[in-house]
Each structure stands twice: as C-alpha cells, then as structure tokens.
Protein backbone atom coordinates (compact mmCIF):
# COMPACT_ATOMS: atom_id res chain seq x y z
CA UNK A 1 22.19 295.39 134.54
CA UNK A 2 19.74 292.38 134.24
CA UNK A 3 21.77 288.73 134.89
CA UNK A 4 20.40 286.48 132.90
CA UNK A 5 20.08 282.64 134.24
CA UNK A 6 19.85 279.37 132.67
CA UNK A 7 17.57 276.91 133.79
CA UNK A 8 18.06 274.06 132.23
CA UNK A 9 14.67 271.19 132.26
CA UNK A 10 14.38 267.94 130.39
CA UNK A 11 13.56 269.05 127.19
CA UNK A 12 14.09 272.77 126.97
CA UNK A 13 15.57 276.24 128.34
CA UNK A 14 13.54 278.19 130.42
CA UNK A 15 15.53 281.67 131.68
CA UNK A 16 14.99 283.63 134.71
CA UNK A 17 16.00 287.15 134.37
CA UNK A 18 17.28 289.17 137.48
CA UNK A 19 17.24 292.88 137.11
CA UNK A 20 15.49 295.16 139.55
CA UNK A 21 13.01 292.67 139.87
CA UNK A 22 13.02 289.11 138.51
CA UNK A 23 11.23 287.59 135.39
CA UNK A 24 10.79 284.23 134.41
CA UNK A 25 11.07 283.50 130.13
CA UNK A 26 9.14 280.69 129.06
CA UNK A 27 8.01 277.53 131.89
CA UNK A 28 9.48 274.43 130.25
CA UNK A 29 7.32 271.07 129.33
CA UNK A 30 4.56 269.99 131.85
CA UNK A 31 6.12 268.68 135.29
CA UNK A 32 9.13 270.80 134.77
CA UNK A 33 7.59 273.09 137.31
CA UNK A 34 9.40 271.88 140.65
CA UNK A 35 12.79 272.60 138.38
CA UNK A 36 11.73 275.86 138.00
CA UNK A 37 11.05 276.46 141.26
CA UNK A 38 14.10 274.98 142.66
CA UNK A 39 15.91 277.15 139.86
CA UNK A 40 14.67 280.46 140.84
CA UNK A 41 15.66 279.61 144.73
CA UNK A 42 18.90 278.39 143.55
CA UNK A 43 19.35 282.42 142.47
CA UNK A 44 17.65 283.79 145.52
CA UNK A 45 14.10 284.38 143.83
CA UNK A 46 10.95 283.17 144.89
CA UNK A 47 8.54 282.04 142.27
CA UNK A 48 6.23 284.92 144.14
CA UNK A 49 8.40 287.56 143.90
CA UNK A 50 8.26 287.06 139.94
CA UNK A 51 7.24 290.26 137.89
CA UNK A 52 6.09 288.59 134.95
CA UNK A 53 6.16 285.54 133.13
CA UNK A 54 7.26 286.10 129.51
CA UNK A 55 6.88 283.68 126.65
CA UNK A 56 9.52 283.69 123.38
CA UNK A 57 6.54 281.55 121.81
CA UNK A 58 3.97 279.25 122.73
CA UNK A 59 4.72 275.45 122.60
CA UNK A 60 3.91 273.15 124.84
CA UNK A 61 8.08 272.71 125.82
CA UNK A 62 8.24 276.40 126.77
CA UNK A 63 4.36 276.62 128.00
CA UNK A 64 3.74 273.28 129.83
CA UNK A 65 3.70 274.48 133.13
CA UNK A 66 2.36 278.65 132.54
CA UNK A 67 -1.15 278.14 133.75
CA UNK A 68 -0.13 276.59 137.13
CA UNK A 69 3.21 278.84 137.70
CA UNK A 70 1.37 282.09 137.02
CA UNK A 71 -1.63 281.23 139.60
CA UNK A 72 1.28 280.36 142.17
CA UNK A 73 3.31 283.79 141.38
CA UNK A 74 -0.09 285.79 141.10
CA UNK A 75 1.81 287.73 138.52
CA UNK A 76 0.63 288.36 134.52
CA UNK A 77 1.45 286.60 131.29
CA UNK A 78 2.64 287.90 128.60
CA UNK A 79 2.89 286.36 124.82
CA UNK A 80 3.08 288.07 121.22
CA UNK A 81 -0.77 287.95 119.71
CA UNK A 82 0.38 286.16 116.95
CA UNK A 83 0.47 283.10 119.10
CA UNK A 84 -2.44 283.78 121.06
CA UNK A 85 -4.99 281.27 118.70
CA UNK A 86 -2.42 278.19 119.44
CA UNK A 87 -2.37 279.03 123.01
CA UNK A 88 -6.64 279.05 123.49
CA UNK A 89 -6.14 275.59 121.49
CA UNK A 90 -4.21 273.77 124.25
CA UNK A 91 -1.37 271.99 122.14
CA UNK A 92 1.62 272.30 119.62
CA UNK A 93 -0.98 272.45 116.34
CA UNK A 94 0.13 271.44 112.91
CA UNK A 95 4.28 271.47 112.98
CA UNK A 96 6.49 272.14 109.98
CA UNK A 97 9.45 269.96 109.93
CA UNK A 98 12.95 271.06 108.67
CA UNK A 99 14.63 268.67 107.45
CA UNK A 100 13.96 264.81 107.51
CA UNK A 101 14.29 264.98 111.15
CA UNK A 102 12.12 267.60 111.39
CA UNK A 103 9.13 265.83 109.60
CA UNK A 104 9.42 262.84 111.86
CA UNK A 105 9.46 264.77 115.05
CA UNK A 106 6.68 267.01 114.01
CA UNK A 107 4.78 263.85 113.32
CA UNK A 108 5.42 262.77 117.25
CA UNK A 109 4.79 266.11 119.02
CA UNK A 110 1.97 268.16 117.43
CA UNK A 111 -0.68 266.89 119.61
CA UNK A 112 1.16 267.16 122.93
CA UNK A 113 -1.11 269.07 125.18
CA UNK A 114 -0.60 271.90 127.81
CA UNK A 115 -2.83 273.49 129.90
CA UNK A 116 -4.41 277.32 128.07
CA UNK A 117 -3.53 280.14 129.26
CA UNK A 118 -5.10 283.83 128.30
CA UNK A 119 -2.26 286.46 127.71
CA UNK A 120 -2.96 289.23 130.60
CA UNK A 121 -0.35 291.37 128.53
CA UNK A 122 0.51 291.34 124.67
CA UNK A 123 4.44 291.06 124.02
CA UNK A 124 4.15 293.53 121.10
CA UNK A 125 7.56 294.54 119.06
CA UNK A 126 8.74 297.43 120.59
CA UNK A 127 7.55 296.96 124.22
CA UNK A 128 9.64 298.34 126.99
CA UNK A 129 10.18 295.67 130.01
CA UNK A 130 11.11 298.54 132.49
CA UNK A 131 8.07 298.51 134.35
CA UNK A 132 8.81 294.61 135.10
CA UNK A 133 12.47 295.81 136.28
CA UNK A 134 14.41 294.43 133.17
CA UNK A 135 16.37 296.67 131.13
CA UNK A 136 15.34 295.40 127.45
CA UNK A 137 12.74 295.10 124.79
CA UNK A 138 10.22 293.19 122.67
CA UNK A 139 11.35 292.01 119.36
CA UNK A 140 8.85 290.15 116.98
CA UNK A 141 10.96 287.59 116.00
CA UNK A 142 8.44 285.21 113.61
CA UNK A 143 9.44 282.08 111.78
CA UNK A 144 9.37 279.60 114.17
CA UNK A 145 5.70 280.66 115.23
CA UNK A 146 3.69 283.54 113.87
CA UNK A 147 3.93 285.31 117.35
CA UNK A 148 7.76 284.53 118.43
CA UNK A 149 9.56 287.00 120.30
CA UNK A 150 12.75 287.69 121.43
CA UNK A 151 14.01 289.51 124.52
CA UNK A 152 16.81 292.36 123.21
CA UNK A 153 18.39 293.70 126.59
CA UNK A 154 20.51 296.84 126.59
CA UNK A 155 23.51 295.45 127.32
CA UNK A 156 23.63 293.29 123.55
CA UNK A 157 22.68 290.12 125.09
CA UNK A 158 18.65 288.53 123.70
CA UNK A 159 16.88 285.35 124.45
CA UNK A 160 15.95 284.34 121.25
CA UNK A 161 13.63 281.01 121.76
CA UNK A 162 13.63 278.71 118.94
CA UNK A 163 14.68 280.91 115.75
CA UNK A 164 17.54 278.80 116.51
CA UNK A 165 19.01 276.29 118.63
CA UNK A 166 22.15 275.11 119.70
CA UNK A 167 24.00 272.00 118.56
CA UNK A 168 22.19 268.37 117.89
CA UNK A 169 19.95 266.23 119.69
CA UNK A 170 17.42 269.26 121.21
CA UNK A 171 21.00 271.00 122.32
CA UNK A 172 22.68 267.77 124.21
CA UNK A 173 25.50 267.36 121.99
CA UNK A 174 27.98 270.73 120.87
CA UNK A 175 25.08 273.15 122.50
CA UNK A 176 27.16 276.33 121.62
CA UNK A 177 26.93 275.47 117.46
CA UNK A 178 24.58 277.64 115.96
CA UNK A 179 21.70 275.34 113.99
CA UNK A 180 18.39 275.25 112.84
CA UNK A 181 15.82 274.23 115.12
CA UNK A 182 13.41 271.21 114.16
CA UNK A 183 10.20 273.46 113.13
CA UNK A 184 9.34 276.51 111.88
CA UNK A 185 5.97 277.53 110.41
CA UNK A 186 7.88 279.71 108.05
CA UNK A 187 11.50 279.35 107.61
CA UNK A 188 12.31 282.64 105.38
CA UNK A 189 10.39 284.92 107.77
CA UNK A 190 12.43 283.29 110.20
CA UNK A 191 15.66 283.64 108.63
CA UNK A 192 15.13 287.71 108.20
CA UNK A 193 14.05 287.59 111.88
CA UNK A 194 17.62 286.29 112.37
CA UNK A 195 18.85 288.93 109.86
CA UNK A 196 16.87 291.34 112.36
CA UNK A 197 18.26 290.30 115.44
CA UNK A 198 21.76 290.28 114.61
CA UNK A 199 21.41 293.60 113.27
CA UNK A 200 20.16 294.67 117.03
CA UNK A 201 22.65 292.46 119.31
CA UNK A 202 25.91 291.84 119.91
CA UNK A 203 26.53 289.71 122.93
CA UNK A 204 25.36 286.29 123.62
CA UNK A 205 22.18 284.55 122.48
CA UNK A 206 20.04 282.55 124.15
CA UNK A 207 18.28 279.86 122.99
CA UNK A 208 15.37 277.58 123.64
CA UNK A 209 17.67 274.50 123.38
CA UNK A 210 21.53 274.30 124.07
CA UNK A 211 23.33 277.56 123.69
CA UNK A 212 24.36 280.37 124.82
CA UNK A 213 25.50 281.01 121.47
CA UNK A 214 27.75 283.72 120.34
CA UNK A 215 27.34 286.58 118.20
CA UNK A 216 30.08 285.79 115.95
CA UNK A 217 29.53 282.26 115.45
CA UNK A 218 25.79 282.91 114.23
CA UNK A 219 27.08 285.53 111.76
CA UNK A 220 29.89 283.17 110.40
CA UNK A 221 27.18 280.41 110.17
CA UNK A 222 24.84 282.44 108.51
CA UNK A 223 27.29 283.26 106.36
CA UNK A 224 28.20 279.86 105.26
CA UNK A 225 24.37 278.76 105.04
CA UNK A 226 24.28 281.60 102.39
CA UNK A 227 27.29 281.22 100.45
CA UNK A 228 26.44 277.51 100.23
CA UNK A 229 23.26 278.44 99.19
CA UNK A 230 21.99 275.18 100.55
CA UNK A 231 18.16 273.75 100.15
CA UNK A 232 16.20 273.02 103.14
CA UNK A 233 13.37 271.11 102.35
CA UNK A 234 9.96 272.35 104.79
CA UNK A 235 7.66 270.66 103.23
C-alpha cells in the first residue's frame, strides 16, 4: 500500500507518494525546492530515487520548481494535455476568480512566472501508475484547469489538487473544512468532477491547500451547497 506524505511549502501542498517506489505530486512555488528536498529525506527518499514527478495541474504554486527538480531526479514528467498550452506559456494565464476574493487574487497572480516544462508522459484519465510503483490511477478531474487530475489510489484515498481546498486563507485557518478554492476556469465542470470523484473514493482527500479532508465532510458540504442552492458569482 502506497503512504502518502504531506509536504507542506509556503504557499501550497506538494505530496510525495511512497509505494514500491516513490513519486513526487506537484513541486510547490519557485524556491520551494530545498523544502522538497529536505521533505523527501525526512521520509527516507532521495529526490533521485523519484519515479516520476506527477502534476494535479499546472500553476505556477504546484509547478514552480518542475523544470529544475526533474533535471536533478533525471526522472519524467507527467501532466494531463489539457494543461499542456499553459505550461509551454510559462505562467498562471488568465484566472477566474470565485467569489470577490477570488477576482482580487486572480488580479495579483496571473502573471507569476515559472520555468516551462514539456510533459515526457501525458496523465490521461484512466492511466495505471503501476509501472511508477504506486497502486492508483489517473482521474481527469477539470474545473479548476482544463487538464486537472487527480490521483485515485486503491485503497479510497486521492490527491485531488485544487477542485477544492481546505479551510480559509490558502488552507492556514480550519484546513480540514471542505471549500472552494479561489479559481477555477470552469466551476460546473468542476463541481461534476467533484460529483466524479466522490463517486470513486472513500478515504481521505488531499488537497492542494490545507486538508486532508474527509470523505464525509465533502459529501455533507456538497450537500448543503446544493440544498442552499447558493450563487457563486465567476465572472
């Protein structure tokens, strides 16, 4: 069974995932790289002994440091297509807010840069992550970005990157309380990606910022978001 740890940076989540060989899930904002090094030793991995590097989606919180980490692991990237285009253009593009808070952060942050970084593998729905020792699977996820992902594993458990996050203030304050995250290009399609995933899991969830959040609290949140019926404005 894959154990699943938290490393938590300045901004953001990054995950390193420890099955019968290790995998690191997204690489944080740029300069977060030491942390991640220092987070993999911390588990007894070396950032060479990493079998892939695995993206939930590309922003330049959970790609800042890809391009540097993967030439220092010598080991592939991997990314849904649907987010290849923003990763060629080498920062966070046009941002949808949700929410008033959304709208003024999205006003801040679209033009923070990261290094590019070509996908060696595409993280298409469906894929197996066997070969990379990791007992789980590819699930498009979209919403937040046209090519999110999220990692299902066998035993119920996901990563879901930023379909959600957890609590207020990027996760710092009640991280385990299911809520939306800041952006998403397309909050519907995300919020049937949700429907999607909790249809497929049943353990913890994993988020880009805050969490782990459990199962059951997502489903009773979702289910008060939809009985309340309540308008979030995107736009």
């Amino acid at each position: 069974m894959s154990v699943i740890h938290t490393l938590r940076l300045r901004y953001s989540n990054a995950y390193l995932v420890v099955g019968a060989r290790p995998m690191l899930v997204d690489t944080g904002s740029k300069g977060d790289a030491p942390a991640i090094v220092a987070g993999c030793a911390a588990a007894g991995v070396s950032i060479h002994d990493l079998a892939i590097i695995l993206h939930t989606h590309v922003h330049s919180d959970h790609f800042g440091n890809t391009a540097s980490l993967a030439a220092e692991a010598g080991c592939p990237v991997a990314y849904h297509p649907g987010d290849r285009a923003l990763a060629m253009r080498g920062d966070n593009g046009p941002l949808r807010g949700v929410g008033l808070r959304g709208r003024i952060l999205a006003r801040l942050l679209h033009h923070v840069p990261f290094h590019t970084r070509a996908a060696d593998i595409d993280a298409e729905d469906g894929a197996r992550l066997d070969e990379y020792g990791i007992e789980a699977c590819v699930r498009h996820t979209p919403g937040h970005t046209s090519g999110s992902i999220s990692v299902v594993f066998d035993s119920g458990d996901a990563i879901i990157g930023d379909l959600l996050m957890g609590g207020y203030a990027g996760g710092m304050i009640r991280p385990t309380k299911p809520n939306l995250h800041y952006f998403a290009d397309d909050l519907p399609t995300a919020m049937t990606s949700l429907d999607r995933l909790l249809a497929m899991t049943s353990g913890r969830l994993f988020v880009g910022h805050g969490g782990p959040l459990r199962h059951e609290d997502v489903r009773a949140w979702q289910r008060a978001m939809n009985a309340t019926r309540r308008a979030i404005p995107i736009d």
